[in-house]
Protein backbone atom coordinates (compact mmCIF):
# COMPACT_ATOMS: atom_id res chain seq x y z
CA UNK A 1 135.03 96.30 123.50
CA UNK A 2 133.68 96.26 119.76
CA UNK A 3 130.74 98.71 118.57
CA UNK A 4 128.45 98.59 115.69
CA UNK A 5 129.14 101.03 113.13
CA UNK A 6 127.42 101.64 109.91
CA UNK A 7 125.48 98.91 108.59
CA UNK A 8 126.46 96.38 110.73
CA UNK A 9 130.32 96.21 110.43
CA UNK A 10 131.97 95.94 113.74
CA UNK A 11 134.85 98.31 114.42
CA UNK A 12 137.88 96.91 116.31
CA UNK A 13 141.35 96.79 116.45
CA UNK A 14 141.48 94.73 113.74
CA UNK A 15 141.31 94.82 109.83
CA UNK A 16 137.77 95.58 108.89
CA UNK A 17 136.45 92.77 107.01
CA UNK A 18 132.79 91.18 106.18
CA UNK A 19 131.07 88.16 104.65
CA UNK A 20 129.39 89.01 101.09
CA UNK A 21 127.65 86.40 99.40
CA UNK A 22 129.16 85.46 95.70
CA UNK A 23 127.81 86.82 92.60
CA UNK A 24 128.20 83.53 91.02
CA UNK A 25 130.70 85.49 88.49
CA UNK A 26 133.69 82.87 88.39
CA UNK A 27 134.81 84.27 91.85
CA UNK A 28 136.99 81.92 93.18
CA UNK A 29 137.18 83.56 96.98
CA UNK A 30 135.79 82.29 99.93
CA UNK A 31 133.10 84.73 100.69
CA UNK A 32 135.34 86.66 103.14
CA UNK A 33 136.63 89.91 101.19
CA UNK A 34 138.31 93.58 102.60
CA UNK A 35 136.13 96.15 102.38
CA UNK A 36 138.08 98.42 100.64
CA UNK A 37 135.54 100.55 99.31
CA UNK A 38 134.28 101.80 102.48
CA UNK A 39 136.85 102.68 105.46
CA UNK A 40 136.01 103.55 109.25
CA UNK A 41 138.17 104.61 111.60
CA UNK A 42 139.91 102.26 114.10
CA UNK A 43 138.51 104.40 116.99
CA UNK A 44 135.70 103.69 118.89
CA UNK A 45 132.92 105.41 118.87
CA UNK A 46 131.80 106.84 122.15
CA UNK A 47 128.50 105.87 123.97
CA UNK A 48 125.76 108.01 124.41
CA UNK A 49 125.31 108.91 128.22
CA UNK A 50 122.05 107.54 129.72
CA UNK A 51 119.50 108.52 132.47
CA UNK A 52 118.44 104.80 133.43
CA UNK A 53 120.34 101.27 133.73
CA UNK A 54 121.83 100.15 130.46
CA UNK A 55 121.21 103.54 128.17
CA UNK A 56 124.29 103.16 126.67
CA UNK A 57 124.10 100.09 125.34
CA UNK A 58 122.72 101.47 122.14
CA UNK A 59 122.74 104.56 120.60
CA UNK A 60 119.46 105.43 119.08
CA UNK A 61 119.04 104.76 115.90
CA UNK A 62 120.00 101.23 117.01
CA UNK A 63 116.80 101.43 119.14
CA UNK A 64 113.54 99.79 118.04
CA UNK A 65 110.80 102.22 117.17
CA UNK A 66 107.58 101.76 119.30
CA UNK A 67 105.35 100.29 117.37
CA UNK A 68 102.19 102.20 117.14
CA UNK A 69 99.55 100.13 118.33
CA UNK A 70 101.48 100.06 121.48
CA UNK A 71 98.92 101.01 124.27
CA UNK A 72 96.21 100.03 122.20
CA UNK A 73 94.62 96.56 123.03
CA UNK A 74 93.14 94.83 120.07
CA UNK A 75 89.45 93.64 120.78
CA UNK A 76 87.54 91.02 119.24
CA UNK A 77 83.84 89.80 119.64
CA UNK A 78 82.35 86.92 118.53
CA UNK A 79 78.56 85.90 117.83
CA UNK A 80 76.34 83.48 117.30
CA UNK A 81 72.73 82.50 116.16
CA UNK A 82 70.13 80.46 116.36
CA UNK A 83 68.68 81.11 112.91
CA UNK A 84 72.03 79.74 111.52
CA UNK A 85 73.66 76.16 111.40
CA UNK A 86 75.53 75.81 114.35
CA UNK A 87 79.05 75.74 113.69
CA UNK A 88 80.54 72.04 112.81
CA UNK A 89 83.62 72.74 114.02
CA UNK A 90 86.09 75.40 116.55
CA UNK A 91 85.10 78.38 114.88
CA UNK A 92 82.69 81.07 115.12
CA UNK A 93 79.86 82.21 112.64
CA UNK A 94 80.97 85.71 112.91
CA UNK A 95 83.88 87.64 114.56
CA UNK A 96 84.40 91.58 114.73
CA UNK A 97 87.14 93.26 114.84
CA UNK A 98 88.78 96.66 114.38
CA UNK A 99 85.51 97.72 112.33
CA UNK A 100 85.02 94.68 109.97
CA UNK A 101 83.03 91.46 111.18
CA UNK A 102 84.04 88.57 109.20
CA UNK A 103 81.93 85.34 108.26
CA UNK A 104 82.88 82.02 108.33
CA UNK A 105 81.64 80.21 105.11
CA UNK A 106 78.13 78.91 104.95
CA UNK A 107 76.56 75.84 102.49
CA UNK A 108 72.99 74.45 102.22
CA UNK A 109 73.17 73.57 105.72
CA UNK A 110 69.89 73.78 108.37
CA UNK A 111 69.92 74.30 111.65
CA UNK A 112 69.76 70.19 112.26
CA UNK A 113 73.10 69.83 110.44
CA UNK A 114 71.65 68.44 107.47
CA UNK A 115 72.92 69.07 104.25
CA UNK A 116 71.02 69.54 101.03
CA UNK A 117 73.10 69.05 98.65
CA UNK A 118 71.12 66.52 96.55
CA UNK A 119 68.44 69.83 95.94
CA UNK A 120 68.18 72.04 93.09
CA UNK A 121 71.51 74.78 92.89
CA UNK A 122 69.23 77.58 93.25
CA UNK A 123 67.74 76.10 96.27
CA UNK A 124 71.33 75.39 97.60
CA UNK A 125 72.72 79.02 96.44
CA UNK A 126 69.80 80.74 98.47
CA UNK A 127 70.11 78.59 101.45
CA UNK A 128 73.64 79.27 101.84
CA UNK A 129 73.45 83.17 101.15
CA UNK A 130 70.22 82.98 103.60
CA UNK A 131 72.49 81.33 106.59
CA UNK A 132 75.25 83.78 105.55
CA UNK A 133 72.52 86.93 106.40
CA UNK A 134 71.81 84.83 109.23
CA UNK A 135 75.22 85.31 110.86
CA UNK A 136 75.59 88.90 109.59
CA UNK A 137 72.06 89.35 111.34
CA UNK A 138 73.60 88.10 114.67
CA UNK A 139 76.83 91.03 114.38
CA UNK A 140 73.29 93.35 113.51
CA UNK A 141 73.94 94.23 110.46
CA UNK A 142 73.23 92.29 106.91
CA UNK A 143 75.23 90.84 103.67
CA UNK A 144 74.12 94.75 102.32
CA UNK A 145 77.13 95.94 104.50
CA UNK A 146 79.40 93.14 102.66
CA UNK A 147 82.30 94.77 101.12
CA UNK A 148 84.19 91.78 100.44
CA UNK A 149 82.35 87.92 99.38
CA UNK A 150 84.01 84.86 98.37
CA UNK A 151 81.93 82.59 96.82
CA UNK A 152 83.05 78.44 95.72
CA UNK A 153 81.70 76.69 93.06
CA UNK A 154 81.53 72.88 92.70
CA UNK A 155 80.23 74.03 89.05
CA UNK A 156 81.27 77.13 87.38
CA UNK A 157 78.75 76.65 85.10
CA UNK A 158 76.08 77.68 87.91
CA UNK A 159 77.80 80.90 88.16
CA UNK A 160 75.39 83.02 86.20
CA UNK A 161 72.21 81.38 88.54
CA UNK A 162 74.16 82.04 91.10
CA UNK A 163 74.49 85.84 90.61
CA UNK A 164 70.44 86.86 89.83
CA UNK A 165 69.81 85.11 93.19
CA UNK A 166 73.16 86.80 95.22
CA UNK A 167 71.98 89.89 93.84
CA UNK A 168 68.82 90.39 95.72
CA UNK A 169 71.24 89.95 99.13
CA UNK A 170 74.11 92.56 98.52
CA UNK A 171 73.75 96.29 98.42
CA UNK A 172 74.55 98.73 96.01
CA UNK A 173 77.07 99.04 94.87
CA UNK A 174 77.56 95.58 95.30
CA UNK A 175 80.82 94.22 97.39
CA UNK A 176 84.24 92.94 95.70
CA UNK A 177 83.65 89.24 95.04
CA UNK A 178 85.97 86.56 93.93
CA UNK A 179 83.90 83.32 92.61
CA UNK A 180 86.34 80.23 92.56
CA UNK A 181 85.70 76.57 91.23
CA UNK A 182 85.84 74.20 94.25
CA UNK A 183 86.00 70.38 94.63
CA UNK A 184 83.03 70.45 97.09
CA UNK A 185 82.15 67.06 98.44
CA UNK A 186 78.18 66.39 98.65
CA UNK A 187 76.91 69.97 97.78
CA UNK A 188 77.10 72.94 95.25
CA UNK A 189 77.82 75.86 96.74
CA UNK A 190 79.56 77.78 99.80
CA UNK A 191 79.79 81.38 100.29
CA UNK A 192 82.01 83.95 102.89
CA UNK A 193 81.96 87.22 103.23
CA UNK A 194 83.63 90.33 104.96
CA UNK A 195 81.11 93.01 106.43
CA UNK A 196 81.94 96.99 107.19
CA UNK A 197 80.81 97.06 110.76
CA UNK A 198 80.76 100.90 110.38
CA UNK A 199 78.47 101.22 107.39
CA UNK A 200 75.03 101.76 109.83
């Protein structure tokens, strides 16, 4: 019978050796090398007595630590709105869970599924954060509990038009935001965003 020992090294009956990889020093060795800075005693360790059926298979550090969620089911809720674009795909508008309520990404979208991207940006920009509000509004709360808000750019240059309108949505102080340039097909903008369920 062979038991773990220290790191992983299995003590036997045998010469204690283990696989190490190469330090890519000139080493001309196969891998396998004695470990002759660190001896163990040939004898077996003894098992830990047990109260149930296989207790002594282990001893308990070798044991995995319960994780702590254990006991705890995670819950998640999801919403939906008729004062946003239905969704175009298998996702939800908004989904809550452990305190946050996260936003799937809106764009100049109306409720008929028609896109307006040939409009103005700041038309565009406000119809997307207005759908956005839209879903926050169906998880009760509003883009002034965002704490988090991705927003993608087809034009980076739009960025500054972009931020006098965004700034009559958001709270104060206003959310983290990351602003990327995007290679959006047919419109200007799309925005996300992660809401503090707790903040009300």
């Amino acid at each position: 019978m062979l038991t773990l020992v220290d790191d992983g090294v299995v003590a036997g009956p045998a010469l204690f050796e283990t696989v190490i990889p190469s330090r890519g020093d000139g080493d001309a060795g196969d891998g396998i090398q004695p470990r002759l800075d660190r001896q163990h005693s040939l004898e077996l360790l003894p098992e830990p007595s047990g109260s149930g059926p296989g207790d002594g298979a282990h001893r308990a550090v070798d044991r995995p630590l319960p994780r702590k969620s254990e006991g705890k089911q995670m819950t998640r809720r999801a919403f939906s709105s008729e004062l946003a674009p239905p969704p175009a795909g298998t996702y939800s508008i908004a989904v809550q869970a452990q305190g946050l309520v996260f936003l799937a990404g809106q764009t100049p979208r109306d409720r008929n599924n028609v896109r307006h991207g040939d409009k103005p940006f700041a038309f565009q920009a406000r119809m997307a954060l207005d759908n956005l509000d839209a879903s926050a509004r169906a998880a009760g709360l509003s883009l002034k509990d965002a704490v988090k808000v991705n927003v993608f750019l087809k034009n980076p240059g739009d960025a500054k038009e972009f931020d006098l309108i965004y700034s009559e949505y958001v709270g104060d102080p206003p959310p983290a935001r990351t602003l990327t340039r995007s290679n959006l097909v047919g419109f200007d903008i799309e925005v996300d965003a992660v809401l503090l369920a707790l903040a009300r």
